[in-house]
N, C-alpha and C. Protein backbone atom coordinates (compact mmCIF):
# COMPACT_ATOMS: atom_id res chain seq x y z
N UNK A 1 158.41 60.72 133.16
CA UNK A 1 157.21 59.94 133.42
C UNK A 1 156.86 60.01 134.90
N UNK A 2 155.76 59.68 134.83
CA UNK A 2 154.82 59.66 136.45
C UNK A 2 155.39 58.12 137.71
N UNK A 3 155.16 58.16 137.97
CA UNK A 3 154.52 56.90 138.90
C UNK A 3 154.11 55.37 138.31
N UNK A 4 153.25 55.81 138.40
CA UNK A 4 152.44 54.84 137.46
C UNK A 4 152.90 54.37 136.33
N UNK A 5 153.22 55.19 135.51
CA UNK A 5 153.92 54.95 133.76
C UNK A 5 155.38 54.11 134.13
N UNK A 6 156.27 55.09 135.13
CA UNK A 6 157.08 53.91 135.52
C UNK A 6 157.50 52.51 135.45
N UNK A 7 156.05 52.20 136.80
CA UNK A 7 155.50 50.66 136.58
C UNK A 7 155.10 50.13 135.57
N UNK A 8 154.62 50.69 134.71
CA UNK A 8 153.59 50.11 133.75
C UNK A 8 154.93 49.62 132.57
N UNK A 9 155.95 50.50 132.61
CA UNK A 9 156.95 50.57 131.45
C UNK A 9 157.83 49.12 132.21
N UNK A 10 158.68 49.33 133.36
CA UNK A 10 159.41 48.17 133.81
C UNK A 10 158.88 47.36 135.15
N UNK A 11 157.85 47.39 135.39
CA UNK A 11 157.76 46.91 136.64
C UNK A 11 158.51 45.08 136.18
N UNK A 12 159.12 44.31 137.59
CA UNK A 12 159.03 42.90 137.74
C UNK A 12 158.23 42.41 138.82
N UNK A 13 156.75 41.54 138.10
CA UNK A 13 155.88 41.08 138.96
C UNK A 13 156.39 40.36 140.04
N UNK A 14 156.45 40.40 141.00
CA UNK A 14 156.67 40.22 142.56
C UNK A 14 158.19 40.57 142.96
N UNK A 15 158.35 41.22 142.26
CA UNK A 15 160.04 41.92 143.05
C UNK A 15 159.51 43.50 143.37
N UNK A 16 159.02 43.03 144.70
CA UNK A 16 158.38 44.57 144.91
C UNK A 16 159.78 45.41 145.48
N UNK A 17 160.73 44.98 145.82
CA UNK A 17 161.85 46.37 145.59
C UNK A 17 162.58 46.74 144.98
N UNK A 18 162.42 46.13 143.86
CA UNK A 18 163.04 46.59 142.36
C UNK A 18 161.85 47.46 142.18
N UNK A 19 160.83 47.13 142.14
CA UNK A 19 159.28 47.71 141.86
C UNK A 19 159.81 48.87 142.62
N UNK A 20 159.78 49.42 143.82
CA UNK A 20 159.84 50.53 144.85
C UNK A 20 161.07 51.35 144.50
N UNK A 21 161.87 50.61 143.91
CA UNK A 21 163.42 51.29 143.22
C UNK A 21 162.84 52.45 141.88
N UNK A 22 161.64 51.84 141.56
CA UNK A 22 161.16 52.84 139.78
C UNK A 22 160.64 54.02 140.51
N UNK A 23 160.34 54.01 141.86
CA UNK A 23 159.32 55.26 142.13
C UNK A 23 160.54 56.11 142.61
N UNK A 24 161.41 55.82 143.30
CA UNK A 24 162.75 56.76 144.31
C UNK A 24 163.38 57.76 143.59
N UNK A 25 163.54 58.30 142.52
CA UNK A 25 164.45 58.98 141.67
C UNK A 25 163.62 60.09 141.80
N UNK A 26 162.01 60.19 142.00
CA UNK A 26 161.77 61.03 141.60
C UNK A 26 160.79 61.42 143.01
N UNK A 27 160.46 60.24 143.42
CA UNK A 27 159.69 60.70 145.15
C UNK A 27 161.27 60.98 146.08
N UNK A 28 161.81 60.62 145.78
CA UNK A 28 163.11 60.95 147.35
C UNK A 28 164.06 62.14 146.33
N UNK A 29 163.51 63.27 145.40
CA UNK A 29 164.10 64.29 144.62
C UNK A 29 165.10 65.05 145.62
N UNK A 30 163.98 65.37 146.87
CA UNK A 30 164.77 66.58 147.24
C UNK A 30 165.36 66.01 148.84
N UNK A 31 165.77 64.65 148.44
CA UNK A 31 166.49 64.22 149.84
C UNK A 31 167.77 63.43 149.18
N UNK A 32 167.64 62.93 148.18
CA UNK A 32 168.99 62.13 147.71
C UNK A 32 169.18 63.07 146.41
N UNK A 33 170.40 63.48 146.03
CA UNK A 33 170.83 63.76 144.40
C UNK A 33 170.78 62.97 143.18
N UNK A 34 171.08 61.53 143.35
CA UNK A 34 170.86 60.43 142.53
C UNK A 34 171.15 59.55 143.26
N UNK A 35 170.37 58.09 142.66
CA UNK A 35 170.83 56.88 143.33
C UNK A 35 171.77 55.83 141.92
N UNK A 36 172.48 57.18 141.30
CA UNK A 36 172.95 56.46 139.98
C UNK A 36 174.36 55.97 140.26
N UNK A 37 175.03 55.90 141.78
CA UNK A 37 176.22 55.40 142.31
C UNK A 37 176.07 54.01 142.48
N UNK A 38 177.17 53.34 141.94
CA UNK A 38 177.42 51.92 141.81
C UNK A 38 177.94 51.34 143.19
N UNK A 39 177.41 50.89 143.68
CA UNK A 39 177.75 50.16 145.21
C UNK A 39 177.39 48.70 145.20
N UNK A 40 178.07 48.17 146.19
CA UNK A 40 178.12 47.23 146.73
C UNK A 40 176.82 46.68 147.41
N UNK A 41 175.86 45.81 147.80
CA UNK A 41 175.20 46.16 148.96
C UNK A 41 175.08 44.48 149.69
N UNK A 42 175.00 44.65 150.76
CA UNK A 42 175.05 43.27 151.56
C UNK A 42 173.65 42.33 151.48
N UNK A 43 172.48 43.36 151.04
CA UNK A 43 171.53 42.71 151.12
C UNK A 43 171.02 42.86 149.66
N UNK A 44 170.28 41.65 149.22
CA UNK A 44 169.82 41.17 147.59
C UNK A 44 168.53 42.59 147.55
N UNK A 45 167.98 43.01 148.85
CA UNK A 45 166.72 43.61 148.45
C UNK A 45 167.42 45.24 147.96
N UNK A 46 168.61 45.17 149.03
CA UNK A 46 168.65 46.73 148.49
C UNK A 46 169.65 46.75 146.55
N UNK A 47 170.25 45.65 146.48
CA UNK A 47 170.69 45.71 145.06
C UNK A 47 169.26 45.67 144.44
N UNK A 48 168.05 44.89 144.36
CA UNK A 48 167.52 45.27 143.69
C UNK A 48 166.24 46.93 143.38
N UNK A 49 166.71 47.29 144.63
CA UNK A 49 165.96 48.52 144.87
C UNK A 49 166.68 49.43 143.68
N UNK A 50 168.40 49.22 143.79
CA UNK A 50 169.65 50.20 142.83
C UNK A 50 169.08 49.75 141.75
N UNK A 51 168.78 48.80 141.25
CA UNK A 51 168.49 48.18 139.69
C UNK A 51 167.32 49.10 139.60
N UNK A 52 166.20 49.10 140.45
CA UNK A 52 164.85 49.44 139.94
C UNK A 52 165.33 51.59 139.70
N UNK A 53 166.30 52.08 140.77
CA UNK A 53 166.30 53.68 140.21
C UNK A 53 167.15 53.43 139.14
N UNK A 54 167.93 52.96 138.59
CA UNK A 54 168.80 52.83 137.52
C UNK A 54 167.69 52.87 136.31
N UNK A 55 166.56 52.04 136.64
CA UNK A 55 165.70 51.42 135.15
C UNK A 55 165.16 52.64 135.10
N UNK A 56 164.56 53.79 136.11
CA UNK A 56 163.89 54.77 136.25
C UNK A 56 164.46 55.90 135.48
N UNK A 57 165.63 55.44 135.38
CA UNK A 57 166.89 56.98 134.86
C UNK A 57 167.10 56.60 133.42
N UNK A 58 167.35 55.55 133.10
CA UNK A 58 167.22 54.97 131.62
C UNK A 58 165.95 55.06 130.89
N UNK A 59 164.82 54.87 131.91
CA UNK A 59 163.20 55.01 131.02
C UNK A 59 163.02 56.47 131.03
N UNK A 60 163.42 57.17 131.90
CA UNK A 60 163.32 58.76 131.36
C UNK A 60 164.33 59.50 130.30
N UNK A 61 165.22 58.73 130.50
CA UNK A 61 165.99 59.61 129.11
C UNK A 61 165.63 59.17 127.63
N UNK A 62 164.84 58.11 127.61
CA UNK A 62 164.23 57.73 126.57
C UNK A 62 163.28 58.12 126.08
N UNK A 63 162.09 58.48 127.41
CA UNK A 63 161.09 58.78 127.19
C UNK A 63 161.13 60.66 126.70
N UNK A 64 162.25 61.15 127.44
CA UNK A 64 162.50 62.43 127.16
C UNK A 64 162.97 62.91 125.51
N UNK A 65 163.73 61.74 125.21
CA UNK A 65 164.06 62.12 123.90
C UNK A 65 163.26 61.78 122.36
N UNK A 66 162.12 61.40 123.20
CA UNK A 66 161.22 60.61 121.84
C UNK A 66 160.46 61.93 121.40
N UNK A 67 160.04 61.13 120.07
CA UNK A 67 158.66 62.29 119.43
C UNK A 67 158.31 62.53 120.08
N UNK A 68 157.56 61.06 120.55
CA UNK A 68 156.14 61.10 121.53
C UNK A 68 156.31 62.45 122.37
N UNK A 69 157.35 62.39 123.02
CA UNK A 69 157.34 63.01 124.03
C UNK A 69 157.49 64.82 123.71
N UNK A 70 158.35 65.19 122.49
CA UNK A 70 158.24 66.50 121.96
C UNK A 70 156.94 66.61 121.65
N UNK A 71 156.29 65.81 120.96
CA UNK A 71 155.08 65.92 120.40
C UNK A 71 153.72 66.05 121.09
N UNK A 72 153.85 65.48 121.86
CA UNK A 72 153.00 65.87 123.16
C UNK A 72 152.49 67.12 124.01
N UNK A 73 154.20 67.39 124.50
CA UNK A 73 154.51 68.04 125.57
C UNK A 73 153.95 69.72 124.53
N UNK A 74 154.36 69.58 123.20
CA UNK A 74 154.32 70.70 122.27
C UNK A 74 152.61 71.15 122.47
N UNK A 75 152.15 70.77 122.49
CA UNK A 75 150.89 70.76 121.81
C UNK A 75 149.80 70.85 123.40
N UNK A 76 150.51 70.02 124.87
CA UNK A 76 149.93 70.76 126.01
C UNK A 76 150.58 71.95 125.92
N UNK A 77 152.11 72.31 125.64
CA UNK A 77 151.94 73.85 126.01
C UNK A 77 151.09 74.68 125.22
N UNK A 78 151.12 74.84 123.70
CA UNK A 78 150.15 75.72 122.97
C UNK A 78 148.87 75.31 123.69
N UNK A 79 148.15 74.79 124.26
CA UNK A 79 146.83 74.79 124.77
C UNK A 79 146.85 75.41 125.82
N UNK A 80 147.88 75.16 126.65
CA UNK A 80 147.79 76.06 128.01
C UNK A 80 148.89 77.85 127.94
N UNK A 81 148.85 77.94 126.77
CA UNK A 81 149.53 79.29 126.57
C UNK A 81 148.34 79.67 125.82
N UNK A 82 147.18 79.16 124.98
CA UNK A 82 145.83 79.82 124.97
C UNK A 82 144.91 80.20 125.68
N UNK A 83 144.99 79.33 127.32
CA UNK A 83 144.11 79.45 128.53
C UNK A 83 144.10 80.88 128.85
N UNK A 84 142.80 81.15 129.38
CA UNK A 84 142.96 82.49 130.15
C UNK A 84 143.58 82.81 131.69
N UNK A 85 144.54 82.18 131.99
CA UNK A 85 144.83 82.09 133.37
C UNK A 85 145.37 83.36 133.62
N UNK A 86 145.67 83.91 135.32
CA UNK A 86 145.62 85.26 135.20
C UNK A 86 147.23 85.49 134.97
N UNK A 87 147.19 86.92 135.24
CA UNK A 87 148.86 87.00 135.18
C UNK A 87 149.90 86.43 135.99
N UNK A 88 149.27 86.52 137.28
CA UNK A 88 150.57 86.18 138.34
C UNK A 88 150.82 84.52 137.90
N UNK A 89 150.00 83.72 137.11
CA UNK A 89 150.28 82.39 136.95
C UNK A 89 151.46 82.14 136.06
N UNK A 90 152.60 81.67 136.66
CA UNK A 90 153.89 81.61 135.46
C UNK A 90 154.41 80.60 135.64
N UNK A 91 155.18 79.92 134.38
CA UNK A 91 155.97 78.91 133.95
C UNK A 91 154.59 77.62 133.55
N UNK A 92 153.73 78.12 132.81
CA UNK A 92 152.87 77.45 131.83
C UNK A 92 153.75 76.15 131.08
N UNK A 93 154.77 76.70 130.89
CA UNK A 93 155.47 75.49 130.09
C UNK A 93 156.04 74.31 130.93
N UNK A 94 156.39 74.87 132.48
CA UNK A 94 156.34 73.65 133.49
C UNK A 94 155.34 73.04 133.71
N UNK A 95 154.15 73.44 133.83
CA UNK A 95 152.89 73.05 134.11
C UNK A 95 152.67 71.96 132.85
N UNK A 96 153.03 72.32 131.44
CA UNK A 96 152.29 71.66 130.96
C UNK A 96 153.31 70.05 130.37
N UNK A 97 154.88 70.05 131.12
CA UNK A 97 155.48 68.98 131.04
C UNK A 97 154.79 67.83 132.36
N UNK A 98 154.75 68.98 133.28
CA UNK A 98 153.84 68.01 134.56
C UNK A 98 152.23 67.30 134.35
N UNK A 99 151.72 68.36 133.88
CA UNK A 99 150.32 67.89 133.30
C UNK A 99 150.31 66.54 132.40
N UNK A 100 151.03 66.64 131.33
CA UNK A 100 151.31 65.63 130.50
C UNK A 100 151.79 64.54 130.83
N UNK A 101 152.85 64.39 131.95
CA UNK A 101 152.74 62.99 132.52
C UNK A 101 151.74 62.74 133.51
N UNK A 102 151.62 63.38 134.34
CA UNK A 102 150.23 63.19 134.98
C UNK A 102 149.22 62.68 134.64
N UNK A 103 148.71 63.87 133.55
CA UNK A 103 147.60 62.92 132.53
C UNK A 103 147.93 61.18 132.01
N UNK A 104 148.72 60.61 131.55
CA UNK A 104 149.27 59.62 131.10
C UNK A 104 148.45 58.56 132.35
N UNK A 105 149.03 58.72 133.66
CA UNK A 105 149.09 57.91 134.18
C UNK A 105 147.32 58.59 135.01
N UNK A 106 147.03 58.60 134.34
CA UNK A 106 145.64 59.40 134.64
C UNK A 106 144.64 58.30 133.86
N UNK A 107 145.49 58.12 132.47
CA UNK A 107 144.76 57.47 131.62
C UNK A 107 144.86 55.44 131.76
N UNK A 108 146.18 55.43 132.87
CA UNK A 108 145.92 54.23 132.36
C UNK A 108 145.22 53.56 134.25
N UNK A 109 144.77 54.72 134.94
CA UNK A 109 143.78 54.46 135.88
C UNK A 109 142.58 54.20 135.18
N UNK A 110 142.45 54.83 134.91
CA UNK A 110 140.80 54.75 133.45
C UNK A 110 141.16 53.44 132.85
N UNK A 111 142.01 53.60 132.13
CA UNK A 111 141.77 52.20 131.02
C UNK A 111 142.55 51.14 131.66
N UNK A 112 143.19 50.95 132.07
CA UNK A 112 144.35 49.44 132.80
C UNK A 112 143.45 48.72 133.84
N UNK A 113 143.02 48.09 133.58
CA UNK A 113 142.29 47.66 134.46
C UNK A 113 143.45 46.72 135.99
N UNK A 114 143.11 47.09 136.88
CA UNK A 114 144.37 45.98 138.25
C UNK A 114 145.53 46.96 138.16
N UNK A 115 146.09 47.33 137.15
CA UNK A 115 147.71 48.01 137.12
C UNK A 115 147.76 48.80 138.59
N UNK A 116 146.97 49.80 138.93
CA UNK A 116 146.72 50.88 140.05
C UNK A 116 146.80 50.00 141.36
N UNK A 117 146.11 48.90 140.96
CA UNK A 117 145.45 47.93 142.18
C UNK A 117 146.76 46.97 142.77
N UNK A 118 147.81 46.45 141.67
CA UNK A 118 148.97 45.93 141.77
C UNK A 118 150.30 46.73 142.61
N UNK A 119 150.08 47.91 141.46
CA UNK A 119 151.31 48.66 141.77
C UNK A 119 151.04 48.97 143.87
N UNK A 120 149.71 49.26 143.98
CA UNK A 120 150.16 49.78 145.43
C UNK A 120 150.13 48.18 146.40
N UNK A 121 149.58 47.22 145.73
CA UNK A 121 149.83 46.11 146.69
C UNK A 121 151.48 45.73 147.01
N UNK A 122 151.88 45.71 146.07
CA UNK A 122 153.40 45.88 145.16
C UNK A 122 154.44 46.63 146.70
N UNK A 123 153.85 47.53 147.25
CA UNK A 123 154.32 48.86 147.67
C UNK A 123 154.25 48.64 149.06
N UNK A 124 153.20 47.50 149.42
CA UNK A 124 152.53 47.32 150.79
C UNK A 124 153.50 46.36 151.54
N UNK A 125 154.27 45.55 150.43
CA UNK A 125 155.11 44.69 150.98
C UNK A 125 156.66 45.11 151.11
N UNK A 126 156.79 46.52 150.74
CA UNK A 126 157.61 46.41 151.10
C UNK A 126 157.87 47.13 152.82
N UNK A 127 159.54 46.42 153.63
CA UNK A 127 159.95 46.73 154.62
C UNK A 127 160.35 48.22 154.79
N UNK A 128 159.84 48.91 155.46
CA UNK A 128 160.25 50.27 155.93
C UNK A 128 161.65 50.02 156.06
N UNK A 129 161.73 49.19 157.31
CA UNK A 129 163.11 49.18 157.45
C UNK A 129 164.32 48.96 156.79
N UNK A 130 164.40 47.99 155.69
CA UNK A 130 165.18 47.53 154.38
C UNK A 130 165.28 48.69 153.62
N UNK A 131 163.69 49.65 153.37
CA UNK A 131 164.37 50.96 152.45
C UNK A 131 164.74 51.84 153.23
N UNK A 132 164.68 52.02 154.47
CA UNK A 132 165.61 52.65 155.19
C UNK A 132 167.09 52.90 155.43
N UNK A 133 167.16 51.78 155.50
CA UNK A 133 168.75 51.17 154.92
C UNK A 133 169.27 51.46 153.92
N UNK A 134 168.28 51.51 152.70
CA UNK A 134 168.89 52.05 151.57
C UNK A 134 168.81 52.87 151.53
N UNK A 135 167.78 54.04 152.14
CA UNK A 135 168.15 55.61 152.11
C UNK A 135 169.36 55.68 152.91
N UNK A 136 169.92 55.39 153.52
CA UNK A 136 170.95 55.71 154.56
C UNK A 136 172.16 55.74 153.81
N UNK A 137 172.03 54.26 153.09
CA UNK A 137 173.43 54.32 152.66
C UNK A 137 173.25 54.89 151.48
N UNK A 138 172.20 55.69 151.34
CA UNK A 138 172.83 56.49 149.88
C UNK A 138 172.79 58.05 150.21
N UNK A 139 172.73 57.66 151.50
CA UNK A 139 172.90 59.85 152.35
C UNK A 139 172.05 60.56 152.51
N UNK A 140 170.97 59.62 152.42
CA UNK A 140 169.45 60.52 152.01
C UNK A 140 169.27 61.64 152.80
N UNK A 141 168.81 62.27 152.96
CA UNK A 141 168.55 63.87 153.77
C UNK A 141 167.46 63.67 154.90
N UNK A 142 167.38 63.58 156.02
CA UNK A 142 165.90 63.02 156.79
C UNK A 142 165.54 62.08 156.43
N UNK A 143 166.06 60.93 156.43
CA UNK A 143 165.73 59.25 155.90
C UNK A 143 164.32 58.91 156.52
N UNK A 144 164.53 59.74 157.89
CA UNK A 144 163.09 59.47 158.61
C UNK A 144 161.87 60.17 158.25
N UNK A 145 161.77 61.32 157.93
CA UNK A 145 160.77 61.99 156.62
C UNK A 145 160.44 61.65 155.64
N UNK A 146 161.11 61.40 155.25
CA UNK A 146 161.16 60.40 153.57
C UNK A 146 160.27 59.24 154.14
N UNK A 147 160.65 58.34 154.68
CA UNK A 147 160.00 57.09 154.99
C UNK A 147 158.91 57.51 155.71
N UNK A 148 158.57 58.44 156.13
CA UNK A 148 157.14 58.74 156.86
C UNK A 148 156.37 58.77 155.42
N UNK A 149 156.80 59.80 154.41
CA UNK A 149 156.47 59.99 153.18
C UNK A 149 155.60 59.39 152.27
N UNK A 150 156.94 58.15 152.21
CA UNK A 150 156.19 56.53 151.57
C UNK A 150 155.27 56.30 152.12
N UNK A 151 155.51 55.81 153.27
CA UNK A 151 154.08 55.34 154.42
C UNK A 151 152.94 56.22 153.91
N UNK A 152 152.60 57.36 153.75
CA UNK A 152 151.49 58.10 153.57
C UNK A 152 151.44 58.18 152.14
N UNK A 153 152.39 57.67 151.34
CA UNK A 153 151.67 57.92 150.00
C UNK A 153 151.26 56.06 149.25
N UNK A 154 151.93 54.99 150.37
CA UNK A 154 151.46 54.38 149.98
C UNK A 154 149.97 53.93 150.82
N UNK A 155 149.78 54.67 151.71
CA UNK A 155 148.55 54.66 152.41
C UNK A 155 147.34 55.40 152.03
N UNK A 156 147.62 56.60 151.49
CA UNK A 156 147.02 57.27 151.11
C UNK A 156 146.07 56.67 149.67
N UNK A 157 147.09 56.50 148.63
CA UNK A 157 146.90 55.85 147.37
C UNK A 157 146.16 56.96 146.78
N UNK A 158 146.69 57.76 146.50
CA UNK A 158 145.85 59.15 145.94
C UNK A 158 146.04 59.22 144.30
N UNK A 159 146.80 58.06 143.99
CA UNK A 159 147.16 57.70 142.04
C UNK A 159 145.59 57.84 141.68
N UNK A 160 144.64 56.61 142.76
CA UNK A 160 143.55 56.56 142.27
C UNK A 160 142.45 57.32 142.21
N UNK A 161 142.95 58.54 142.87
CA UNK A 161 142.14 60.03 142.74
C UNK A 161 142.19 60.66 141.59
N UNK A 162 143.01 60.41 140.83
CA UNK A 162 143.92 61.21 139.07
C UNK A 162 142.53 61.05 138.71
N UNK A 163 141.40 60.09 138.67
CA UNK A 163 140.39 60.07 137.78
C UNK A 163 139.21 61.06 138.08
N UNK A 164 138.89 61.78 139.39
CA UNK A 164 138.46 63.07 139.94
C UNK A 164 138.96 63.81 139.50
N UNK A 165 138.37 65.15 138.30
CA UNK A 165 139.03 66.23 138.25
C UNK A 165 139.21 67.09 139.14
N UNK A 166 138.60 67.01 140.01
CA UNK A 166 138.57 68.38 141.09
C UNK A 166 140.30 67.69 142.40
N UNK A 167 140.29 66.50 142.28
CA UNK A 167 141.32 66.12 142.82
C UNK A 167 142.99 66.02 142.05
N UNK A 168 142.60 65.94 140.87
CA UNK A 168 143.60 66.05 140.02
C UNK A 168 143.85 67.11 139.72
N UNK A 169 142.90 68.23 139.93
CA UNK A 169 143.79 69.68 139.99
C UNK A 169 144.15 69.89 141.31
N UNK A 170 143.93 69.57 142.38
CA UNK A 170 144.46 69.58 143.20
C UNK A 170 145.87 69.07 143.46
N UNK A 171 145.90 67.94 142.83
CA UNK A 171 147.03 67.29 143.14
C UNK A 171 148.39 68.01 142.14
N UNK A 172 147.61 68.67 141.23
CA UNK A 172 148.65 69.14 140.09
C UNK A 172 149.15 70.26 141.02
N UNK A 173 148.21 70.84 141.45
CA UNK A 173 148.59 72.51 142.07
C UNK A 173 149.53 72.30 143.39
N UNK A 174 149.61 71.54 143.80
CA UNK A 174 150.41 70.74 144.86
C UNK A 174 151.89 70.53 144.55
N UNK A 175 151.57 70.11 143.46
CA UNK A 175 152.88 69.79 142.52
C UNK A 175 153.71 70.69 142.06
N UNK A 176 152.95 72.19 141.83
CA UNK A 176 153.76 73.23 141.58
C UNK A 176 153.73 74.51 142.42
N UNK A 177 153.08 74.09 143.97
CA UNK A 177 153.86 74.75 144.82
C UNK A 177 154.70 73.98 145.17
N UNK A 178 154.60 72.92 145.86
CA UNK A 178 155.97 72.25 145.78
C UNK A 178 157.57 72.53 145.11
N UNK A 179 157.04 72.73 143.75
CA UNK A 179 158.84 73.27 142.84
C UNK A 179 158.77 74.38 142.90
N UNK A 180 157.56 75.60 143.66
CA UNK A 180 158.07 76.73 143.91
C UNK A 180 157.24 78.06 142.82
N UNK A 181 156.38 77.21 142.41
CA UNK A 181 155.56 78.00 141.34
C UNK A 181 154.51 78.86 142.05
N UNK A 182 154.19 78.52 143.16
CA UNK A 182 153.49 79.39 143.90
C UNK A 182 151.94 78.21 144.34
N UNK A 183 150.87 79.68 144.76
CA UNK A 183 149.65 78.72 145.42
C UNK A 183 148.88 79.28 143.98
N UNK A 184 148.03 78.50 143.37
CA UNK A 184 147.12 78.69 142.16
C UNK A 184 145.96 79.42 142.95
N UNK A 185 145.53 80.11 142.59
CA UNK A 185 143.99 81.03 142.46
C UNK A 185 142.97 79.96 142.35
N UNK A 186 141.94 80.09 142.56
CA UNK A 186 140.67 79.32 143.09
C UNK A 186 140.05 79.67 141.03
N UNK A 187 140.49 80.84 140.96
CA UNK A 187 139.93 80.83 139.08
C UNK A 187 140.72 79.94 138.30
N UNK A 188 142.03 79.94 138.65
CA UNK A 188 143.42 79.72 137.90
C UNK A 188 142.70 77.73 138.15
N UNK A 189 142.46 77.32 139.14
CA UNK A 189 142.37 75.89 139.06
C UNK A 189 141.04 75.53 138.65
N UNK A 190 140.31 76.45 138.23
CA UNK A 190 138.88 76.36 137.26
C UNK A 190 139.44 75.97 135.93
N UNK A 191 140.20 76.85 135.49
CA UNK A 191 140.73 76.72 134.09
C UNK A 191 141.64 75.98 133.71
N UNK A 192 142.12 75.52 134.70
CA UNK A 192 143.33 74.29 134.50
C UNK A 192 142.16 73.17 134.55
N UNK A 193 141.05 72.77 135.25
CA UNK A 193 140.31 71.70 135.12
C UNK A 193 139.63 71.86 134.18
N UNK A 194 139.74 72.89 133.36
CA UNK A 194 138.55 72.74 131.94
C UNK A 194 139.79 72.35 130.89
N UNK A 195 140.84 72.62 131.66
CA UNK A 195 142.07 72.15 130.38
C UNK A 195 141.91 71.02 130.31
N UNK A 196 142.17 70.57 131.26
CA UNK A 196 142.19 68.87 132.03
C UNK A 196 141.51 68.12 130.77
N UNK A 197 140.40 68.71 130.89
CA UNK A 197 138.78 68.12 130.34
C UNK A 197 139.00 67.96 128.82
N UNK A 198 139.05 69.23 128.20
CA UNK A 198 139.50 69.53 127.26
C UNK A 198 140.87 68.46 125.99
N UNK A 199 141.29 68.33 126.69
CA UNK A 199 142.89 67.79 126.42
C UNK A 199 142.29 66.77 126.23
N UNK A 200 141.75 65.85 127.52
CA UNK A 200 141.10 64.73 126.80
C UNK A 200 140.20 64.36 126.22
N UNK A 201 139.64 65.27 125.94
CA UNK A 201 138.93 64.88 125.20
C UNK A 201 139.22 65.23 122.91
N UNK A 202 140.25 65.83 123.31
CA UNK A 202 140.76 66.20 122.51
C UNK A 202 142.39 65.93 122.04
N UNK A 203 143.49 65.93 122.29
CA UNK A 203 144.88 65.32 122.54
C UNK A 203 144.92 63.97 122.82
N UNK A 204 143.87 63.67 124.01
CA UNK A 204 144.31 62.25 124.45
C UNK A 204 142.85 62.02 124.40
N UNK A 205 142.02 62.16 123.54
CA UNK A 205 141.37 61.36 123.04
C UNK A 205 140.60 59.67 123.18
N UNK A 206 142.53 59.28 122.10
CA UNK A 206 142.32 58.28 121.97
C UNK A 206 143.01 57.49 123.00
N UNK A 207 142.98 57.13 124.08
CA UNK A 207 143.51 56.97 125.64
C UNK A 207 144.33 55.62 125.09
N UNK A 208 143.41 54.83 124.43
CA UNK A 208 144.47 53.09 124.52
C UNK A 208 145.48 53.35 123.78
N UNK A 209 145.45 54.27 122.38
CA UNK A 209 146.63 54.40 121.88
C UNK A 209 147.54 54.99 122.42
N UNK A 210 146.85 55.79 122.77
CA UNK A 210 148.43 57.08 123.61
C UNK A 210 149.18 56.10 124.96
N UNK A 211 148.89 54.95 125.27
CA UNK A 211 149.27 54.50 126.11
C UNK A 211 149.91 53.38 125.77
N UNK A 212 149.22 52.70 124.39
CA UNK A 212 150.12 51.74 123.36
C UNK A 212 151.57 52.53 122.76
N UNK A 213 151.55 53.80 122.36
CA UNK A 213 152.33 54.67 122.10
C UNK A 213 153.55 54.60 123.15
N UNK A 214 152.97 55.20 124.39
CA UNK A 214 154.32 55.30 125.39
C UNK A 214 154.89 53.54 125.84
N UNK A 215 153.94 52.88 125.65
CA UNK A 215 154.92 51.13 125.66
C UNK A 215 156.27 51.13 124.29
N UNK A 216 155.39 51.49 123.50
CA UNK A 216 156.55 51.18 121.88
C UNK A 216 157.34 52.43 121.77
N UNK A 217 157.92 53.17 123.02
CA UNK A 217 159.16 53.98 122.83
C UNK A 217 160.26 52.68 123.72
N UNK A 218 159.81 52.05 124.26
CA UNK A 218 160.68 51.14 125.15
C UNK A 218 160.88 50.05 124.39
């Protein structure tokens, strides 16, 4: 799951660092290995930061092993293994596990009305310095990068761009140079935004259910 879906699945209204704990597993990927080590901690904020990546690692292995989630993920890849994208574009089937949560939390910008608006207020309170601390003591890699990171993505707030297609392929294509998939073609992100389009209007359709759906795997 995304970001957003995260929250939407466990957030606790005003424990914004348990809240900030659901996003770390998967924003601090390539600076910590896991935060699934059982520690001690002196301060209540950083135990509940450990609770919130713990809930993050439990809601994905759930979410990974459901229909929903074969069923889904099945049916973006056959759509994007029909696209005409060119050759050099590869690992379609990564693209279309990323797309699919993406989209999700795409949909419940559209339909959730406040959720988007919460989650980053949620985000605003928390202390740099307190999750600093907790990157530290869990070995993080450039604790000080990372936390520049947060700062700009909770400043930025670019969740609420997912509803721009021309930004949401952007943000996708970002996403998979990042893991190494390369830079997309200026055609290649034409046709990923007619997928975009496509999908929903077709797969995800029906937006409140597919989002009632991913609540009742939890």
């Amino acid at each position: 799951m995304n970001y957003l879906s995260h929250f939407y699945i466990d957030q606790k209204p005003g424990n914004h660092y348990y809240n900030v704990g659901l996003l770390l597993p998967d924003f601090a990927r390539n600076h910590v290995t896991s935060f699934s080590k059982s520690a001690l901690f002196d301060k209540e904020e950083h135990t509940q930061i450990h609770t919130g990546c713990i809930a993050h690692y439990v809601a994905d292995k759930k979410f990974h092993s459901s229909d929903f989630f074969e069923h889904y993920t099945e049916a973006f890849r056959n759509h994007l293994k029909a696209a005409p994208f060119s050759d050099s574009f590869q690992r379609r089937w990564f693209l279309a596990h990323i797309l699919f949560e993406m989209m999700i939390d795409r949909l419940m910008v559209k339909h959730l009305n406040g959720l988007c608006q919460t989650y980053y207020r949620g985000l605003d309170e928390v202390e740099p310095i307190v999750l600093g601390e907790f990157l530290q003591l869990n070995q993080a890699k450039n604790p000080d990068e990372l936390l520049r990171n947060f700062n700009h993505f909770r400043n930025a707030k670019y969740i609420f761009q997912y509803i721009d297609n021309n930004t949401f392929v952007y943000s996708l294509s970002r996403v998979l140079q990042y893991a190494g998939v390369g830079i997309m073609s200026v055609e290649d992100k034409l046709i990923l935004r007619q997928c975009i389009i496509d999908l929903e209007e077709g797969v995800f359709k029906n937006a409140l259910q597919i989002i009632t759906e991913v609540k009742s795997i939890f």
